[in-house]
N, C-alpha and C. Protein backbone atom coordinates (compact mmCIF):
# COMPACT_ATOMS: atom_id res chain seq x y z
N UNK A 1 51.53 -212.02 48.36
CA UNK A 1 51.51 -211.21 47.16
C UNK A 1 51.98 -212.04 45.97
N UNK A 2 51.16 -212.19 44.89
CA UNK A 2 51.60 -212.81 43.73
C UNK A 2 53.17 -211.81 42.76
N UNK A 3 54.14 -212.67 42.57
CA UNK A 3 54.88 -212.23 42.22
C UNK A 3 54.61 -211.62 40.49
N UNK A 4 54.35 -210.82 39.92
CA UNK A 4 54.29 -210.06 38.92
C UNK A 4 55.35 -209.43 38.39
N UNK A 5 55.77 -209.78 36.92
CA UNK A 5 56.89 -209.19 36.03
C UNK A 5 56.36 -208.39 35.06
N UNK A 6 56.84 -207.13 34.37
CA UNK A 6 56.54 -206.66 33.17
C UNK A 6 57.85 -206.52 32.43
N UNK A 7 57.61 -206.38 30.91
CA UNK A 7 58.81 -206.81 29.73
C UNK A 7 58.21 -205.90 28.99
N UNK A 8 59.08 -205.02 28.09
CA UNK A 8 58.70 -204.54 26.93
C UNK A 8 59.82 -204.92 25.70
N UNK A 9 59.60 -205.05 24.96
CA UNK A 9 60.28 -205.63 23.61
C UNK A 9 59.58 -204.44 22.22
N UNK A 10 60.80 -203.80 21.50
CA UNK A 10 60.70 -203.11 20.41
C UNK A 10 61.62 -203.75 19.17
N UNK A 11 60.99 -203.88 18.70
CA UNK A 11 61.78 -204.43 17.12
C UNK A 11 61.61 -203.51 15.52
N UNK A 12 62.34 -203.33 15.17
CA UNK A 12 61.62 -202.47 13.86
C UNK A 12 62.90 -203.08 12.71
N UNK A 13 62.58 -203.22 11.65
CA UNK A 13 63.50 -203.74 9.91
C UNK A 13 62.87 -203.33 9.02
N UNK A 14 63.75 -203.15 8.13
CA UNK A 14 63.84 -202.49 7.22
C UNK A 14 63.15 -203.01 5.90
N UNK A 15 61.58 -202.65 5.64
CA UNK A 15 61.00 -203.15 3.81
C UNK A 15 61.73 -203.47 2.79
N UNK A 16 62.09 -204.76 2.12
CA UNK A 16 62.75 -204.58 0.83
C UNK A 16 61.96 -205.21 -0.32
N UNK A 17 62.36 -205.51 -1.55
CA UNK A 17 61.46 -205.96 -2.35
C UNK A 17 61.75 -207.36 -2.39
N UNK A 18 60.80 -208.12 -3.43
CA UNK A 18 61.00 -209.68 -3.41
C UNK A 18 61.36 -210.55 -2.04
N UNK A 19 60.51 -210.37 -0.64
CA UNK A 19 60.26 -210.81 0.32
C UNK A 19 58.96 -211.01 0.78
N UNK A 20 58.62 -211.93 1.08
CA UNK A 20 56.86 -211.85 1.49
C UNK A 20 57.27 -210.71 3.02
N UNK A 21 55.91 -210.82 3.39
CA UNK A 21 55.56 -210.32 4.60
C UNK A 21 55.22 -210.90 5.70
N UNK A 22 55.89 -210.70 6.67
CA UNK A 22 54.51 -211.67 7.57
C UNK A 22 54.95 -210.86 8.97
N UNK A 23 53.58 -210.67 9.75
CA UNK A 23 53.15 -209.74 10.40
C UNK A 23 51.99 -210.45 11.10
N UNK A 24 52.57 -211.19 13.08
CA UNK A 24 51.67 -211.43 13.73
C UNK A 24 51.67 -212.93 13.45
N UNK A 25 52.76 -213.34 12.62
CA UNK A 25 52.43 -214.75 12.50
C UNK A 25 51.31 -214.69 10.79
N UNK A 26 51.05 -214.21 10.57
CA UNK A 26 49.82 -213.94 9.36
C UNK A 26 50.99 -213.69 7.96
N UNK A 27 50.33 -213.94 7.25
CA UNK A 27 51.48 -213.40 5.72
C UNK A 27 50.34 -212.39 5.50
N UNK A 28 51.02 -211.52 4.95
CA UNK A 28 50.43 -210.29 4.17
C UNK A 28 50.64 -210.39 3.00
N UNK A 29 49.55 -209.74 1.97
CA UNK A 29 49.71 -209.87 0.79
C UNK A 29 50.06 -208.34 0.20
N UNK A 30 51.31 -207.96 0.30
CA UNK A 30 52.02 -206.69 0.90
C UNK A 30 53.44 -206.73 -0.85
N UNK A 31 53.59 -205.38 -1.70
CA UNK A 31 54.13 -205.46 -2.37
C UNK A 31 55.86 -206.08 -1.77
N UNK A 32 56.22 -205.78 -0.56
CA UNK A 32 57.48 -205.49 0.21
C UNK A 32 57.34 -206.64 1.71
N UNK A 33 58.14 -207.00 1.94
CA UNK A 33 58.59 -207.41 3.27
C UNK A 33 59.88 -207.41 4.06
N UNK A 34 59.59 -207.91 5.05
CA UNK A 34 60.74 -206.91 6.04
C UNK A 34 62.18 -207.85 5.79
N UNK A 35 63.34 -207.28 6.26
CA UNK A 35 64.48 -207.81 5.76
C UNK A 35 64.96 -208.46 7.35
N UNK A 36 65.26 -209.43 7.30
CA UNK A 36 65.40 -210.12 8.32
C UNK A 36 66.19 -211.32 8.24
N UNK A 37 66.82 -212.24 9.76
CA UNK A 37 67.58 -213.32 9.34
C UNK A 37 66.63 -214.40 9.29
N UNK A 38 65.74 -214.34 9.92
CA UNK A 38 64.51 -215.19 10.01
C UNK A 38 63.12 -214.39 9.29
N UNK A 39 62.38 -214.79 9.54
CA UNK A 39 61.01 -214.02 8.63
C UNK A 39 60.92 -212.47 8.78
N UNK A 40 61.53 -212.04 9.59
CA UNK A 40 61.61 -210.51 9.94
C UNK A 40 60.25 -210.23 10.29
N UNK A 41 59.63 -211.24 11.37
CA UNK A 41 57.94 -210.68 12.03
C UNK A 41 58.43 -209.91 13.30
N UNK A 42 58.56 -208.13 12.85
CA UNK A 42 58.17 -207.49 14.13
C UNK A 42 57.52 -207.63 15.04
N UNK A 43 56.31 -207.98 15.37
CA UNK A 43 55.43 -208.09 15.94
C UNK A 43 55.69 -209.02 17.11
N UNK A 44 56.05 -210.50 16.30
CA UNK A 44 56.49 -211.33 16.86
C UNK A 44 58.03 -211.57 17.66
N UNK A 45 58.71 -210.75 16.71
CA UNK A 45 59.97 -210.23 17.48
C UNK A 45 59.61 -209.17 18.67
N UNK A 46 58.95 -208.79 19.05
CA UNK A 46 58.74 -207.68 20.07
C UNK A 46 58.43 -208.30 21.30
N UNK A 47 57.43 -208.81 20.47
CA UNK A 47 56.70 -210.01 21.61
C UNK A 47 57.49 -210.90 22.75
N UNK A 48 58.68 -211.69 21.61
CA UNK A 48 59.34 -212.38 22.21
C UNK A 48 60.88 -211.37 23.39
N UNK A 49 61.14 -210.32 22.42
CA UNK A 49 61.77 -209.32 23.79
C UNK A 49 61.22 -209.40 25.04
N UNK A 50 59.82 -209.05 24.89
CA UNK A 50 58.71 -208.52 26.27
C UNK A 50 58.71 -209.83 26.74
N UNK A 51 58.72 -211.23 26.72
CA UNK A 51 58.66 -211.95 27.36
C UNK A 51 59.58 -212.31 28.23
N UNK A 52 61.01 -212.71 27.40
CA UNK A 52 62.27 -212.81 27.82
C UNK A 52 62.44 -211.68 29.06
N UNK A 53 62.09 -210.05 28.56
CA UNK A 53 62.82 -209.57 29.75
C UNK A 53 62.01 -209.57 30.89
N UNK A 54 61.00 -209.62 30.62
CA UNK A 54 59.82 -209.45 31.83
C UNK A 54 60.50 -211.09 32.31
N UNK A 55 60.87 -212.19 32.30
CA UNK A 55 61.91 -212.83 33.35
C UNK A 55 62.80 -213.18 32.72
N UNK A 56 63.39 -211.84 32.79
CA UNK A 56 64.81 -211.58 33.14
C UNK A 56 66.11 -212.96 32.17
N UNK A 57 65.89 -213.15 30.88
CA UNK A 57 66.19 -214.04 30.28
C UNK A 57 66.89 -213.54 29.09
N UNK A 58 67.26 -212.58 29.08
CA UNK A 58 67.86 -212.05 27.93
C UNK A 58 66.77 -211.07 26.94
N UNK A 59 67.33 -211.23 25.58
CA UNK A 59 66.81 -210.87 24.66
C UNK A 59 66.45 -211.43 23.26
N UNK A 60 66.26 -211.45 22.70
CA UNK A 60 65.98 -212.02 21.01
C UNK A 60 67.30 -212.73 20.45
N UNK A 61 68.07 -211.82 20.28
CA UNK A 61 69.36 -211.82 20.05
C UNK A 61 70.44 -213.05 20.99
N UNK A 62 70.00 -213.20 22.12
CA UNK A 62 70.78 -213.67 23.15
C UNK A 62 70.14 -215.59 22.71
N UNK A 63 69.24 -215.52 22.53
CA UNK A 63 68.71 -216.68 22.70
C UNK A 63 68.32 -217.15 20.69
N UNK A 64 68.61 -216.25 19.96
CA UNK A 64 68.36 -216.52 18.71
C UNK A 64 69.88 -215.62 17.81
N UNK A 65 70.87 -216.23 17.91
CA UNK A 65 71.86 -215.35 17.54
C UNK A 65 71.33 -215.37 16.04
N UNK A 66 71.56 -213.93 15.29
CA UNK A 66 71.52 -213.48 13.84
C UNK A 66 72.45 -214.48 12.95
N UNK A 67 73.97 -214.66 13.60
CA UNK A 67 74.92 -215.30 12.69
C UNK A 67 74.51 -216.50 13.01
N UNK A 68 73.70 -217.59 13.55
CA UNK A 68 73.41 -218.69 13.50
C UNK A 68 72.61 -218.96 12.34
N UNK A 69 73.24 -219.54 11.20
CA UNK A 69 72.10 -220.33 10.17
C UNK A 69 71.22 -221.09 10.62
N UNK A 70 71.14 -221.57 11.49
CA UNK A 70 69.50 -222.26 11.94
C UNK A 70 68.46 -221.43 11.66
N UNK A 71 68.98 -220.42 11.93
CA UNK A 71 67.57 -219.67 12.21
C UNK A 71 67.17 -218.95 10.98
N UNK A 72 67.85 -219.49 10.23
CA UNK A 72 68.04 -218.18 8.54
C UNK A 72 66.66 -218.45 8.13
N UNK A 73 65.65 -217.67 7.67
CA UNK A 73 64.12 -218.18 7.02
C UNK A 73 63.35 -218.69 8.27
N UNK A 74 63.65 -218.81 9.69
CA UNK A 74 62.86 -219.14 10.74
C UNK A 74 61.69 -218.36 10.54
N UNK A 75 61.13 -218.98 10.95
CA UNK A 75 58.92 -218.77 11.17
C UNK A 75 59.39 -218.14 13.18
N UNK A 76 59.12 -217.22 12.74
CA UNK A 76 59.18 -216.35 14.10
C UNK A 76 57.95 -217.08 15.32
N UNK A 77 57.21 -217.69 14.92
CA UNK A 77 56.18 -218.00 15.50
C UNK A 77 56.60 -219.01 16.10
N UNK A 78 57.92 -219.78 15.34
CA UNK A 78 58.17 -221.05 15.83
C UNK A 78 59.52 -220.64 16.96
N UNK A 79 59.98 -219.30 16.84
CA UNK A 79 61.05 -218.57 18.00
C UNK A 79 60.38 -218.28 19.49
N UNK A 80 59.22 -217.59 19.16
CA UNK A 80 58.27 -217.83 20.07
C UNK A 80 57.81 -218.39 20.89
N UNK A 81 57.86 -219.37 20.28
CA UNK A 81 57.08 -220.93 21.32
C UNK A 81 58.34 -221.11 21.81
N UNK A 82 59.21 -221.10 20.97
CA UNK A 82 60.37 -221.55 22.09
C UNK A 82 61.29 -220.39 22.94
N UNK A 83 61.08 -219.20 23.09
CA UNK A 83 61.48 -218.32 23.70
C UNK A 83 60.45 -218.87 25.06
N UNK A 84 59.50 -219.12 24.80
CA UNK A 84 58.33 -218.81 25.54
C UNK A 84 58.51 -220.29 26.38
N UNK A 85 58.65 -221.35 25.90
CA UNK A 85 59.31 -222.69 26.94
C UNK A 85 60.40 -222.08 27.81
N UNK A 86 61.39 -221.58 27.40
CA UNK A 86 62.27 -220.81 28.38
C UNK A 86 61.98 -220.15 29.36
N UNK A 87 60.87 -219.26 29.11
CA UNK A 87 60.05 -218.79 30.09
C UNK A 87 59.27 -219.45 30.91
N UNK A 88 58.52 -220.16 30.82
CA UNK A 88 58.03 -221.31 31.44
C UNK A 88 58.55 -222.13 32.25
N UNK A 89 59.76 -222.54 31.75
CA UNK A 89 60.95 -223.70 32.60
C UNK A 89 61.63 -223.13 33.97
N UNK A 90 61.32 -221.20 33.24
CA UNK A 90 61.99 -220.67 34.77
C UNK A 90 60.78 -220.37 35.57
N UNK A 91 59.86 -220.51 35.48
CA UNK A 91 58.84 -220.70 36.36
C UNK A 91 57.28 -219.73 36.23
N UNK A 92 57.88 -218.73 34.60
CA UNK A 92 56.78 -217.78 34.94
C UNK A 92 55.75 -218.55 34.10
N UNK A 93 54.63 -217.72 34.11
CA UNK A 93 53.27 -218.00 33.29
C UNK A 93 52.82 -216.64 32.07
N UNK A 94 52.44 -216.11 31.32
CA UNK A 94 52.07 -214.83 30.42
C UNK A 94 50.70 -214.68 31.34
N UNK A 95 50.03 -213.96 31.92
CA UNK A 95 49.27 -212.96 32.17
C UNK A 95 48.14 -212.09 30.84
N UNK A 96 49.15 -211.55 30.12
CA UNK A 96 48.85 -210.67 28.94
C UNK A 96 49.85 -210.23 28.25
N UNK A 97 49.60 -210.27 26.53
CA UNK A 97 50.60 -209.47 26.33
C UNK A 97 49.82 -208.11 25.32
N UNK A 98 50.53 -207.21 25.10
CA UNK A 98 50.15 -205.96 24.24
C UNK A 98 51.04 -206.04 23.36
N UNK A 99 50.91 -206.03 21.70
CA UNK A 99 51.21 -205.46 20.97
C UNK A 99 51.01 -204.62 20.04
N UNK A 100 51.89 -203.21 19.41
CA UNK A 100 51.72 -202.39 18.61
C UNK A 100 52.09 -202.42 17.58
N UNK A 101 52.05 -202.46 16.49
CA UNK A 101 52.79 -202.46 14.81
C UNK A 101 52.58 -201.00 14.43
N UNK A 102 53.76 -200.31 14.52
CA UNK A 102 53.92 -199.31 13.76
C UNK A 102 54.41 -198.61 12.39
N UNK A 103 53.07 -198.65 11.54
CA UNK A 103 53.40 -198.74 10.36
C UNK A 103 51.99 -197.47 9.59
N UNK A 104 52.41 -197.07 8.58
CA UNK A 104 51.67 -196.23 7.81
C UNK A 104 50.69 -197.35 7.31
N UNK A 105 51.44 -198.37 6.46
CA UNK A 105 50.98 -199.57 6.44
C UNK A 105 51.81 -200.81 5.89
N UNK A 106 50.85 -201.91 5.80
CA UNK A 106 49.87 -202.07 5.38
C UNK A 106 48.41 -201.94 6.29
N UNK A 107 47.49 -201.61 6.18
CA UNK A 107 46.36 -201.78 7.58
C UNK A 107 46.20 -203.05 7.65
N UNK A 108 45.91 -203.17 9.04
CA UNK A 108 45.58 -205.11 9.78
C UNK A 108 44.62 -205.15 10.23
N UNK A 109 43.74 -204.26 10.01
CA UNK A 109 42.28 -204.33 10.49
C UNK A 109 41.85 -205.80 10.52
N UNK A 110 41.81 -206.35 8.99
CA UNK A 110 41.17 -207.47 8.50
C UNK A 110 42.22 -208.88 8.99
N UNK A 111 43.02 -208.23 9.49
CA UNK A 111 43.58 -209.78 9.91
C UNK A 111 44.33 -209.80 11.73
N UNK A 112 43.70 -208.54 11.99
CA UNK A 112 44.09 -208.47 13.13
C UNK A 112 43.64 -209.42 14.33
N UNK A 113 42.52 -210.20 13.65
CA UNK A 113 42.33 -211.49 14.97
C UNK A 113 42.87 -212.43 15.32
N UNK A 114 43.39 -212.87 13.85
CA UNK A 114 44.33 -213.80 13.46
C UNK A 114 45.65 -213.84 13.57
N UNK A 115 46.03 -212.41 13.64
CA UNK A 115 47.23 -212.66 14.63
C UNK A 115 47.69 -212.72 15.76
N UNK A 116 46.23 -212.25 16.59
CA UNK A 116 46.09 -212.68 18.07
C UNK A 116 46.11 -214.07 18.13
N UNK A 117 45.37 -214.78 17.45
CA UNK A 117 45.71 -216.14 17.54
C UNK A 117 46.08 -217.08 17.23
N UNK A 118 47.19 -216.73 16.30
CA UNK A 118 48.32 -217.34 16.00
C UNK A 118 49.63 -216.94 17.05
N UNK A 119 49.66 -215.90 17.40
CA UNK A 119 50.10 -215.31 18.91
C UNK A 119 50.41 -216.13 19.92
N UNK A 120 48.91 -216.15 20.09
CA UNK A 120 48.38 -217.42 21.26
C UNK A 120 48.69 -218.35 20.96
N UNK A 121 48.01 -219.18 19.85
CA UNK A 121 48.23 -220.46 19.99
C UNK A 121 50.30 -220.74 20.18
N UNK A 122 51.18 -220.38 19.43
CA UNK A 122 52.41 -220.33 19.91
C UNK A 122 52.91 -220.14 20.67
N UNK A 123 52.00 -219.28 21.71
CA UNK A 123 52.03 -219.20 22.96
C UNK A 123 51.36 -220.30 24.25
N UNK A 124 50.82 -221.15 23.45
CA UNK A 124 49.79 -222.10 24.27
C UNK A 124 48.72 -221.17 25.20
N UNK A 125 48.56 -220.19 25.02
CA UNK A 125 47.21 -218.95 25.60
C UNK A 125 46.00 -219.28 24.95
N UNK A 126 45.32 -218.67 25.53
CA UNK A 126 43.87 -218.65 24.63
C UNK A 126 43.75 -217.03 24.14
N UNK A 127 43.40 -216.95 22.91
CA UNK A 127 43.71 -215.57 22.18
C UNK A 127 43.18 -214.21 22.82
N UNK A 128 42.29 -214.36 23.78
CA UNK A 128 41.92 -213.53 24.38
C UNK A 128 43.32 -212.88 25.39
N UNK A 129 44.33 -213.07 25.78
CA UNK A 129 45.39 -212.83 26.35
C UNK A 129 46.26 -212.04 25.93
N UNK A 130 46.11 -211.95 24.15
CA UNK A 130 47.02 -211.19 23.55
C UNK A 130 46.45 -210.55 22.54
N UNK A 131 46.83 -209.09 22.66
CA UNK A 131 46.11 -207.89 21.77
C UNK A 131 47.28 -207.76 21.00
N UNK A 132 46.82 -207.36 19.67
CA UNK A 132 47.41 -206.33 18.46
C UNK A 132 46.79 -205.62 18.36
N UNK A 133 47.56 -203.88 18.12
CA UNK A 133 47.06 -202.97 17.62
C UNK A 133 47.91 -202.55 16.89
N UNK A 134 47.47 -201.34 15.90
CA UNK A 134 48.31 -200.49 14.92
C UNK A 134 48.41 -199.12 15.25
N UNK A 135 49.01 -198.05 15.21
CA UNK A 135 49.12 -197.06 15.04
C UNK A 135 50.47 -196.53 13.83
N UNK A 136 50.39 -195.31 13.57
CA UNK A 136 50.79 -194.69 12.38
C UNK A 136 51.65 -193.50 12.79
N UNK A 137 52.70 -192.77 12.33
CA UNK A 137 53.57 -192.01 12.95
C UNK A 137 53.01 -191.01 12.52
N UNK A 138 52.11 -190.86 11.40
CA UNK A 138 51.55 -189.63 10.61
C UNK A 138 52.38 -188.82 9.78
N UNK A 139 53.28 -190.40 8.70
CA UNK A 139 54.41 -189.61 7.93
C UNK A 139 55.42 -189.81 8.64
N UNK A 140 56.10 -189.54 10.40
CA UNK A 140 56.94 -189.22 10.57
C UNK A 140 57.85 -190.26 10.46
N UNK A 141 59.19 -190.16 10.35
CA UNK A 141 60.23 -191.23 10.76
C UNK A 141 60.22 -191.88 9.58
N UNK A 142 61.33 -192.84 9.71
CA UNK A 142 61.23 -194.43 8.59
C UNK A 142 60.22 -195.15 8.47
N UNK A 143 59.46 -195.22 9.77
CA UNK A 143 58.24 -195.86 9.37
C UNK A 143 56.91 -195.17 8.55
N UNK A 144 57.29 -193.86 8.28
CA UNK A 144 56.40 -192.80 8.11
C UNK A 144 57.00 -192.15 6.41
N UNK A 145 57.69 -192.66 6.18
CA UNK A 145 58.22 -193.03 5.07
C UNK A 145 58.25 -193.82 4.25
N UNK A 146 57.77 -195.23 4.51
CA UNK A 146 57.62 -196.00 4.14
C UNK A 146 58.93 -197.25 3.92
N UNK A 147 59.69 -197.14 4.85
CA UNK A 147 61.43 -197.53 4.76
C UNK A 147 61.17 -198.94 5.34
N UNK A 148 60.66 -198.92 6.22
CA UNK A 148 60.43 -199.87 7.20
C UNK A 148 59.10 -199.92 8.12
N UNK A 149 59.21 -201.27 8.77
CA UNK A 149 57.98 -201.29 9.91
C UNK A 149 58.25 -201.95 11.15
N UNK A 150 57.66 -201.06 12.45
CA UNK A 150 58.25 -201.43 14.30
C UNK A 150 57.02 -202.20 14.95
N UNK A 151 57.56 -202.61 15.45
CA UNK A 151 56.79 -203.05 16.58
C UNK A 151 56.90 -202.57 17.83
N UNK A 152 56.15 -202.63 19.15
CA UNK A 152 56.55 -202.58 20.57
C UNK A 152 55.63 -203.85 20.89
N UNK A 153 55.82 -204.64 22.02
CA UNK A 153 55.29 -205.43 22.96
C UNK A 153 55.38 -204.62 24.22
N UNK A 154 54.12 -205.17 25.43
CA UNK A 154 54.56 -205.26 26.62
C UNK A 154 54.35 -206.46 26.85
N UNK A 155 54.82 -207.24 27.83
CA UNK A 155 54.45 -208.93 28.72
C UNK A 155 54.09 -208.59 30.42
N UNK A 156 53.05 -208.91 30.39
CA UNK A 156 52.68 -209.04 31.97
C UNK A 156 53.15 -210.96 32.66
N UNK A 157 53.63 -211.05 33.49
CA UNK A 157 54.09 -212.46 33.82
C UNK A 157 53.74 -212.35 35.02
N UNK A 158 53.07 -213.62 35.76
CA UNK A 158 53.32 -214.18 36.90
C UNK A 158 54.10 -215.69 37.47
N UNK A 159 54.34 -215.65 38.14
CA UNK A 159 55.22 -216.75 39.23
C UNK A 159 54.00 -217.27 39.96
């Protein structure tokens, strides 16, 4: 039996003004962006949860402390790749991953490929491995308010 892990990773921060955006690895051309110690990419923060826990490696936090200035203005994409060597070194491989951005908006229709494969490529995958999608709370919540924007990941892993 092939050994198989699953991970889910949720991230969500808070919109402020005079911050770019960036979402999936992609910049958005977005009045607001998210407030963060590093680029504040949900997406990519989710991602990297679902990997870590799906083997069993911690979390975001554990492996990227907030009070560390290294990471202040980090390119999440570049947390990634290296969350994702960690994963690797302990022996797993990515399978697939799923991600959701939950947001009223901005919509990612138009750049939603591109952050599959910017995804991937930080992932060393081929983009077909990793989905983005969007959904909308319909108003409800902070994100439905316009306060902020979440993410969820799942990670499928094998050994």
């Amino acid at each position: 039996m092939t050994d198989l892990r699953v991970g889910i990773g949720v991230d969500a921060h808070a919109l402020e003004e005079d911050v770019p955006l960036v979402l999936g690895g992609v910049s958005i051309d977005y009045p607001r962006g998210l407030a963060g110690h590093s680029d504040g990419d949900v997406v990519a923060h989710a991602l990297i949860d679902a990997i870590l826990g799906a083997a069993n490696l911690g979390d975001i936090g554990s492996l990227f402390p907030s009070g560390d200035e290294q990471y202040r203005g980090a390119s999440s994409l570049d947390l990634l790749w290296e969350a994702y060597r960690e994963v690797r070194e302990a022996g797993w491989e990515l399978v697939n991953a799923d991600c959701v951005l939950i947001a009223e908006e901005p919509r990612i229709g138009d750049v939603r490929d591109e952050m599959c494969e910017r995804l991937a490529t930080a992932l060393g995958v081929e983009p077909s491995r990793v989905s983005v999608r969007a959904t909308t709370t319909d108003r409800l919540g902070f994100t439905g308010r316009g306060e902020g924007l979440a993410a969820h990941a799942v990670a499928l892993l094998t050994r």
